[in-house]
N, C-alpha and C. Protein backbone atom coordinates (compact mmCIF):
# COMPACT_ATOMS: atom_id res chain seq x y z
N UNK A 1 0.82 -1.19 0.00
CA UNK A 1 0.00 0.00 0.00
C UNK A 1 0.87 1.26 0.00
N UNK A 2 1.87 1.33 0.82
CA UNK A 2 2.78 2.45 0.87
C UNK A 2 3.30 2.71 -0.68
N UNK A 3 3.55 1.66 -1.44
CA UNK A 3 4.39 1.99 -2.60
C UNK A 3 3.74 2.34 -3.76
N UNK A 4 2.19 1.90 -3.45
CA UNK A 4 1.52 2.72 -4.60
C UNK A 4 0.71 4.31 -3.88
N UNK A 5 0.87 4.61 -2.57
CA UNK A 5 0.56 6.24 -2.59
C UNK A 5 2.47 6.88 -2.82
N UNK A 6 3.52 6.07 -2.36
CA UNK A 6 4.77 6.87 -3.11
C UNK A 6 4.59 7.10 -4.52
N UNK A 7 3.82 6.42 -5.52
CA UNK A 7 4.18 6.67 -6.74
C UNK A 7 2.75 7.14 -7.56
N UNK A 8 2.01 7.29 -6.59
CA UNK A 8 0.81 8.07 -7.15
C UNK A 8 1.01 9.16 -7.88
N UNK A 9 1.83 10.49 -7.21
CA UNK A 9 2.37 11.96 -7.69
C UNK A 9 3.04 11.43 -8.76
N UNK A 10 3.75 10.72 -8.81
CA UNK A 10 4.61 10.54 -10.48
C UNK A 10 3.85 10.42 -11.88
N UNK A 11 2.55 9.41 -10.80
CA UNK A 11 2.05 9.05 -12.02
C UNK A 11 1.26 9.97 -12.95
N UNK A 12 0.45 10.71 -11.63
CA UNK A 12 -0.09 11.82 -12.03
C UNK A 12 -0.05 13.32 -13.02
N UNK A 13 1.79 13.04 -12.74
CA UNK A 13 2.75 14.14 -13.05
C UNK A 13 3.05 13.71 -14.72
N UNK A 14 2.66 11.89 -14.61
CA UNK A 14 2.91 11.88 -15.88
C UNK A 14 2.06 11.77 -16.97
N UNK A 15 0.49 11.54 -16.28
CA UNK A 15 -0.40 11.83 -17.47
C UNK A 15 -0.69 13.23 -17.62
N UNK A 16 -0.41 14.34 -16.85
CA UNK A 16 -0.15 15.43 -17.03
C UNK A 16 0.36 16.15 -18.29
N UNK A 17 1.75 15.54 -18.05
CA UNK A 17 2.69 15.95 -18.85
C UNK A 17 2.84 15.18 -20.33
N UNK A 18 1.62 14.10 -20.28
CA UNK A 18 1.48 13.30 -21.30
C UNK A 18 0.63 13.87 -22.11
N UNK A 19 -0.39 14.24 -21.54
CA UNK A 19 -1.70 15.06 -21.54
C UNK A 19 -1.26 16.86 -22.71
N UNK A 20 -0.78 17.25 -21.78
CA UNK A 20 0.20 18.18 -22.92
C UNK A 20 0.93 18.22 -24.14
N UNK A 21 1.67 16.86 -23.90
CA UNK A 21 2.08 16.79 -25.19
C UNK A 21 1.16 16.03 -26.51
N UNK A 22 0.54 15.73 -26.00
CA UNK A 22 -0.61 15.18 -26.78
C UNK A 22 -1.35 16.09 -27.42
N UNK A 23 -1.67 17.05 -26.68
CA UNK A 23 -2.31 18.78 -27.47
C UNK A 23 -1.43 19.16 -28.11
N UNK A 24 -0.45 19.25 -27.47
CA UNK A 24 0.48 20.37 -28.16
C UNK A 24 1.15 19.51 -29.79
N UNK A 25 1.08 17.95 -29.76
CA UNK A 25 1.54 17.34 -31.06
C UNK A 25 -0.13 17.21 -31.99
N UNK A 26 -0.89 17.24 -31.36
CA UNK A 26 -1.89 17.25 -32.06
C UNK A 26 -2.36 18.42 -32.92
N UNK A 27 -2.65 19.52 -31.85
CA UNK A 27 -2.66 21.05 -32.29
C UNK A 27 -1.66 21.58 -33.59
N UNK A 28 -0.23 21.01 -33.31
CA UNK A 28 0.68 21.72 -34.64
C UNK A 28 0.25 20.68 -35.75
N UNK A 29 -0.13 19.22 -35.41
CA UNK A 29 -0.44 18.61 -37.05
C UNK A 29 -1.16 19.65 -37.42
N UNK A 30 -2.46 19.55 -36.76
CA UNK A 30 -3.70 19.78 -37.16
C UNK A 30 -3.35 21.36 -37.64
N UNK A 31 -2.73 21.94 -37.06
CA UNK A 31 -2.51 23.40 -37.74
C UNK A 31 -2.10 23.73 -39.21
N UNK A 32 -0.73 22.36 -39.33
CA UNK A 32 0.00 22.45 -40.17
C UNK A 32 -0.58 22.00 -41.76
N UNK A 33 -1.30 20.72 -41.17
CA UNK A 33 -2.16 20.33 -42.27
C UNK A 33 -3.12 21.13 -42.96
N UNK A 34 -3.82 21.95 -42.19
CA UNK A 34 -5.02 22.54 -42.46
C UNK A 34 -4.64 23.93 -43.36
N UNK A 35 -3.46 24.37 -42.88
CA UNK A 35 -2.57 25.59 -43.47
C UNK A 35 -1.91 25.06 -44.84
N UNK A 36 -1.24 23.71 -45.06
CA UNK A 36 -0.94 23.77 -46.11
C UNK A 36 -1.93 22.84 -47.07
N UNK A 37 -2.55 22.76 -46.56
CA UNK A 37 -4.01 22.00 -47.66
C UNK A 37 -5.04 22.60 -48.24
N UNK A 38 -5.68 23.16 -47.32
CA UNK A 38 -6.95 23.75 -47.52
C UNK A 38 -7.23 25.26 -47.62
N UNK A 39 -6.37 26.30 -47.19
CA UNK A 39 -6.41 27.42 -48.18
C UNK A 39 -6.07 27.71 -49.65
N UNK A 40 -5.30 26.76 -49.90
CA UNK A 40 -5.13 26.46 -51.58
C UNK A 40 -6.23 25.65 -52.49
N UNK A 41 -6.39 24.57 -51.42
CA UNK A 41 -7.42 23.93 -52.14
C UNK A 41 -9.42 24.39 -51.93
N UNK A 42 -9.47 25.12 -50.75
CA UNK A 42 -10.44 25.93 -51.27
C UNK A 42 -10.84 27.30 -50.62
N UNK A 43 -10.04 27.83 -50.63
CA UNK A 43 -9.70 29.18 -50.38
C UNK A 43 -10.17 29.67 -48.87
N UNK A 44 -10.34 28.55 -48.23
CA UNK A 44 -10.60 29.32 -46.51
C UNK A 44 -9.31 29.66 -46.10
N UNK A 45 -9.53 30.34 -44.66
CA UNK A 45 -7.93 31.46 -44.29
C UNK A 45 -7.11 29.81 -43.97
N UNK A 46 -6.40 30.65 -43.06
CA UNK A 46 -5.47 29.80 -42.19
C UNK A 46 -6.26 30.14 -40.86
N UNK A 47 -5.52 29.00 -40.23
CA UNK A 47 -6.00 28.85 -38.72
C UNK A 47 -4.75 28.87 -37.75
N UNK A 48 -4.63 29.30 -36.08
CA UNK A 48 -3.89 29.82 -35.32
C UNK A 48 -3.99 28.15 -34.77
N UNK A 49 -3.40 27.71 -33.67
CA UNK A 49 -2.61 26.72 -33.09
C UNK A 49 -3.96 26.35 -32.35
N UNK A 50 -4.60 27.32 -31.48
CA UNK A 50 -5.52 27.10 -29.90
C UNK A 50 -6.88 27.03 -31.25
N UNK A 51 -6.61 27.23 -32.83
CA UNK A 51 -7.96 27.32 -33.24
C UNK A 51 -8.51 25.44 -33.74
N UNK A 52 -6.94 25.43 -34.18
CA UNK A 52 -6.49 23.78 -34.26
C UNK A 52 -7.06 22.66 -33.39
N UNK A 53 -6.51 23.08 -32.08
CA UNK A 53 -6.76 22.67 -30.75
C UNK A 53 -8.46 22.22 -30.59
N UNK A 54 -9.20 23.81 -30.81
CA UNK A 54 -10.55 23.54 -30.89
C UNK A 54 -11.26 22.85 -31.78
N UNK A 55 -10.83 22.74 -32.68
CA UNK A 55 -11.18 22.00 -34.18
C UNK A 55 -11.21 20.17 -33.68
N UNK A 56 -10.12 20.05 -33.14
CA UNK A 56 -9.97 18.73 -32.53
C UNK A 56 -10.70 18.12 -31.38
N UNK A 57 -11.14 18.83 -30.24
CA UNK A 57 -12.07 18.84 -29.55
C UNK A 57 -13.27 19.11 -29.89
N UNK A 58 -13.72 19.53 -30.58
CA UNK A 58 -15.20 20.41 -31.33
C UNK A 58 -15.27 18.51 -31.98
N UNK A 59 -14.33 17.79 -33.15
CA UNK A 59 -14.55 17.16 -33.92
C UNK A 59 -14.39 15.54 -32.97
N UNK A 60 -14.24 15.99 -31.70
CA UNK A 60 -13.91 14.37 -30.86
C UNK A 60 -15.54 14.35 -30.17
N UNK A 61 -16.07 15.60 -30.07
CA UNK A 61 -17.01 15.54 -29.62
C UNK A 61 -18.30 15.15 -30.23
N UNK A 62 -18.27 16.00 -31.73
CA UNK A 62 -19.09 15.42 -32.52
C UNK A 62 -19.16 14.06 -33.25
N UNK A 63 -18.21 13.67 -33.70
CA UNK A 63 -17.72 12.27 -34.18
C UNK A 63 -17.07 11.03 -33.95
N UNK A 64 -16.99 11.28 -32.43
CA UNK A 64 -16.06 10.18 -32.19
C UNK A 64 -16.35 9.94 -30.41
N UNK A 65 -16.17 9.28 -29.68
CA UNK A 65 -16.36 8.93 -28.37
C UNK A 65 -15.20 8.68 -27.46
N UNK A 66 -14.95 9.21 -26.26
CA UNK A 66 -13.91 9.72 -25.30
C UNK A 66 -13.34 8.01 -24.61
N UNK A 67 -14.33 7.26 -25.01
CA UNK A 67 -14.13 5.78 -24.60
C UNK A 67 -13.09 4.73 -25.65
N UNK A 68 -12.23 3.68 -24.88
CA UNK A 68 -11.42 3.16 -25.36
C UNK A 68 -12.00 1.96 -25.83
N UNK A 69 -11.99 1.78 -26.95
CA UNK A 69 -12.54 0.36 -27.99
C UNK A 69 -12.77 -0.20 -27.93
N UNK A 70 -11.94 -1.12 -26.59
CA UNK A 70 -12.18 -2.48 -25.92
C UNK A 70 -13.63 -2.31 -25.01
N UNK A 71 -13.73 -1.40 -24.18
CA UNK A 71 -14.22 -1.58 -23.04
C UNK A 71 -15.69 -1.28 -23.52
N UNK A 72 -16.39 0.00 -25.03
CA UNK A 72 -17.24 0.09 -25.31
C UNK A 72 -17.62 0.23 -26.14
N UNK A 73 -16.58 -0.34 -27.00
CA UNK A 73 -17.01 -1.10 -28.45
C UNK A 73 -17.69 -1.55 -29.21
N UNK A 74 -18.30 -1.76 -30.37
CA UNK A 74 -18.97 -2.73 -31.04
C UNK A 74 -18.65 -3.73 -31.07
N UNK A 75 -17.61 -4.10 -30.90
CA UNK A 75 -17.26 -5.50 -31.03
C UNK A 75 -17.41 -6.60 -30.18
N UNK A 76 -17.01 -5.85 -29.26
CA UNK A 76 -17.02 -6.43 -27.71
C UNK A 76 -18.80 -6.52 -27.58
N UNK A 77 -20.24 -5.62 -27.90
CA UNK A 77 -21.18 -5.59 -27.74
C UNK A 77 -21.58 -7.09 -29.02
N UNK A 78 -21.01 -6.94 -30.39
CA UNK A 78 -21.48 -8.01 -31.15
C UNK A 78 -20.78 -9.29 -30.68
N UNK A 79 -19.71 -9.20 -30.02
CA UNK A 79 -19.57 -10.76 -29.19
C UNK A 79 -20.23 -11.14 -28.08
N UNK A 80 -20.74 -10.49 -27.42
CA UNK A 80 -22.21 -10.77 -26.13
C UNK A 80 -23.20 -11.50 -26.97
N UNK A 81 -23.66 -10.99 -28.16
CA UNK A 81 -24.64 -10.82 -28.75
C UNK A 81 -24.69 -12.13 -29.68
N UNK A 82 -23.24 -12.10 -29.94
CA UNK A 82 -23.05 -13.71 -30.96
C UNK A 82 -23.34 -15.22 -29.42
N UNK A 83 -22.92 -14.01 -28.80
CA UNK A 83 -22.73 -15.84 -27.67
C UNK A 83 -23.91 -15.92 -27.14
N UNK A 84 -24.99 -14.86 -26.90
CA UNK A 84 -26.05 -14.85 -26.41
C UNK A 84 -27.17 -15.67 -27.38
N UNK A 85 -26.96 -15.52 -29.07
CA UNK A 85 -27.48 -16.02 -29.92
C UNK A 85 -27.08 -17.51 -30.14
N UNK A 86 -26.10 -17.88 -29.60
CA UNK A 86 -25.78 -19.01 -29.77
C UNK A 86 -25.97 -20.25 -28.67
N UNK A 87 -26.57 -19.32 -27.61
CA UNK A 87 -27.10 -20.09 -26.43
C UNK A 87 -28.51 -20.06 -26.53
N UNK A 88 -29.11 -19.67 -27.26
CA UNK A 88 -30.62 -19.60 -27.59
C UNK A 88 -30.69 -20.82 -28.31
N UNK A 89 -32.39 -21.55 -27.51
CA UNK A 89 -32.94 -22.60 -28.36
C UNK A 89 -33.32 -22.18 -30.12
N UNK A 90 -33.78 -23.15 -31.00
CA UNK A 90 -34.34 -23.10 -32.14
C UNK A 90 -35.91 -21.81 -31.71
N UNK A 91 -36.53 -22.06 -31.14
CA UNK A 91 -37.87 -21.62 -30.15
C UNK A 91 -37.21 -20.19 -29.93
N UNK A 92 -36.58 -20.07 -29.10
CA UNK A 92 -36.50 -18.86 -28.20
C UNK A 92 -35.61 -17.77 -29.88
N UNK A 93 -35.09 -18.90 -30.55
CA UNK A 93 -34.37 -17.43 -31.51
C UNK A 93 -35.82 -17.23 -32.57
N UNK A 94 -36.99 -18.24 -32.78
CA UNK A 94 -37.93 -18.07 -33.73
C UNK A 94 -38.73 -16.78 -32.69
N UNK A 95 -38.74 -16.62 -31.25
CA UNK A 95 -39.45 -15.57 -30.70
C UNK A 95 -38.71 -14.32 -30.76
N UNK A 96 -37.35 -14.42 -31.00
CA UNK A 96 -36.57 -13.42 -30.70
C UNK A 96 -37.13 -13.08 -32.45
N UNK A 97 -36.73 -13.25 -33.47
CA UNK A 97 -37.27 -12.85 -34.68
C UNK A 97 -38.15 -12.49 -34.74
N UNK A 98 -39.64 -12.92 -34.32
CA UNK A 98 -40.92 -12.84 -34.29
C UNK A 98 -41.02 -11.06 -33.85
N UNK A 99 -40.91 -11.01 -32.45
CA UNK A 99 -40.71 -9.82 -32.00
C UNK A 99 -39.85 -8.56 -32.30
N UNK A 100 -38.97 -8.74 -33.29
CA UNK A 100 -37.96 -7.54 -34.17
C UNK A 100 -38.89 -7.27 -35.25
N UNK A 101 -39.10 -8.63 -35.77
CA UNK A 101 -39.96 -8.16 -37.18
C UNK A 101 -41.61 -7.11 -36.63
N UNK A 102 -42.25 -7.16 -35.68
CA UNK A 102 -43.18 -6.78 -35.58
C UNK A 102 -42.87 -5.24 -34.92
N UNK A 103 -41.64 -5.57 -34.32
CA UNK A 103 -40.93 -3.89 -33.92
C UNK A 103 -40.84 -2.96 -35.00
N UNK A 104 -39.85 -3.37 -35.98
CA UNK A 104 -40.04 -3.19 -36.97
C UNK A 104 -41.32 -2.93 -38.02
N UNK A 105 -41.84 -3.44 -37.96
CA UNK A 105 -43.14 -3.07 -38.72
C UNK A 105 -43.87 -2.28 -38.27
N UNK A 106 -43.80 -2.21 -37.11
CA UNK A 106 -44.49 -0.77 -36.31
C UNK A 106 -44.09 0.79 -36.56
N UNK A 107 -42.41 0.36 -37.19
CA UNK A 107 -42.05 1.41 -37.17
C UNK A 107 -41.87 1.90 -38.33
N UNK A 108 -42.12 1.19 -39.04
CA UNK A 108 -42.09 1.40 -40.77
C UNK A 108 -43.75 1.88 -41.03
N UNK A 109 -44.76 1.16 -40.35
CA UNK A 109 -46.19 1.96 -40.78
C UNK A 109 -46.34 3.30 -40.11
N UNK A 110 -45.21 3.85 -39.05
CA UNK A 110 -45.51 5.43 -38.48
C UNK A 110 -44.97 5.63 -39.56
């Protein structure tokens, strides 16, 4: 117990400092790219570093999810779903069909 509150502050210190450089390498792609691509190719300005920054956050928020792959995934949800289907009787998957198709059809006659 002692040796993981000694190395708590380090660790901390190092997603910190991980945390930073992660903006700060992200922010200059994203600056750099956007500056030499897309004012030539269709005439918007250039963009400043912190505008970069926002562009990347603005676009993690709209398109993409703060969660890591494994833990809330599709994949990981379609393997529940394969093993759950595969523990189902002949019966219980003809009810499980029965009841999608009529979900479905409910929602196709609104």
């Amino acid at each position: 117990m002692n040796n993981y509150r000694k190395f708590a502050p380090v660790k901390v210190m190092f997603f910190i400092i991980a945390a930073v450089g992660i903006v700060f390498i992200t922010g200059t792609v994203i600056t750099y790219l956007w500056n030499a691509i897309l004012p030539d190719l269709t005439g918007v300005n250039e963009i400043t570093f912190w505008q970069a920054v926002g562009l990347f956050i603005l676009s993690k928020i709209l398109f993409s999810s703060w969660h890591r792959r494994g833990s809330h995934g599709g994949w990981s949800r379609r393997a529940r779903w394969k093993q759950k289907w595969e523990k189902m009787s002949f019966e219980e998957r003809a009810q499980f069909k029965a009841r999608w198709r009529e979900k479905c059809s409910k929602t196709n006659d609104e």
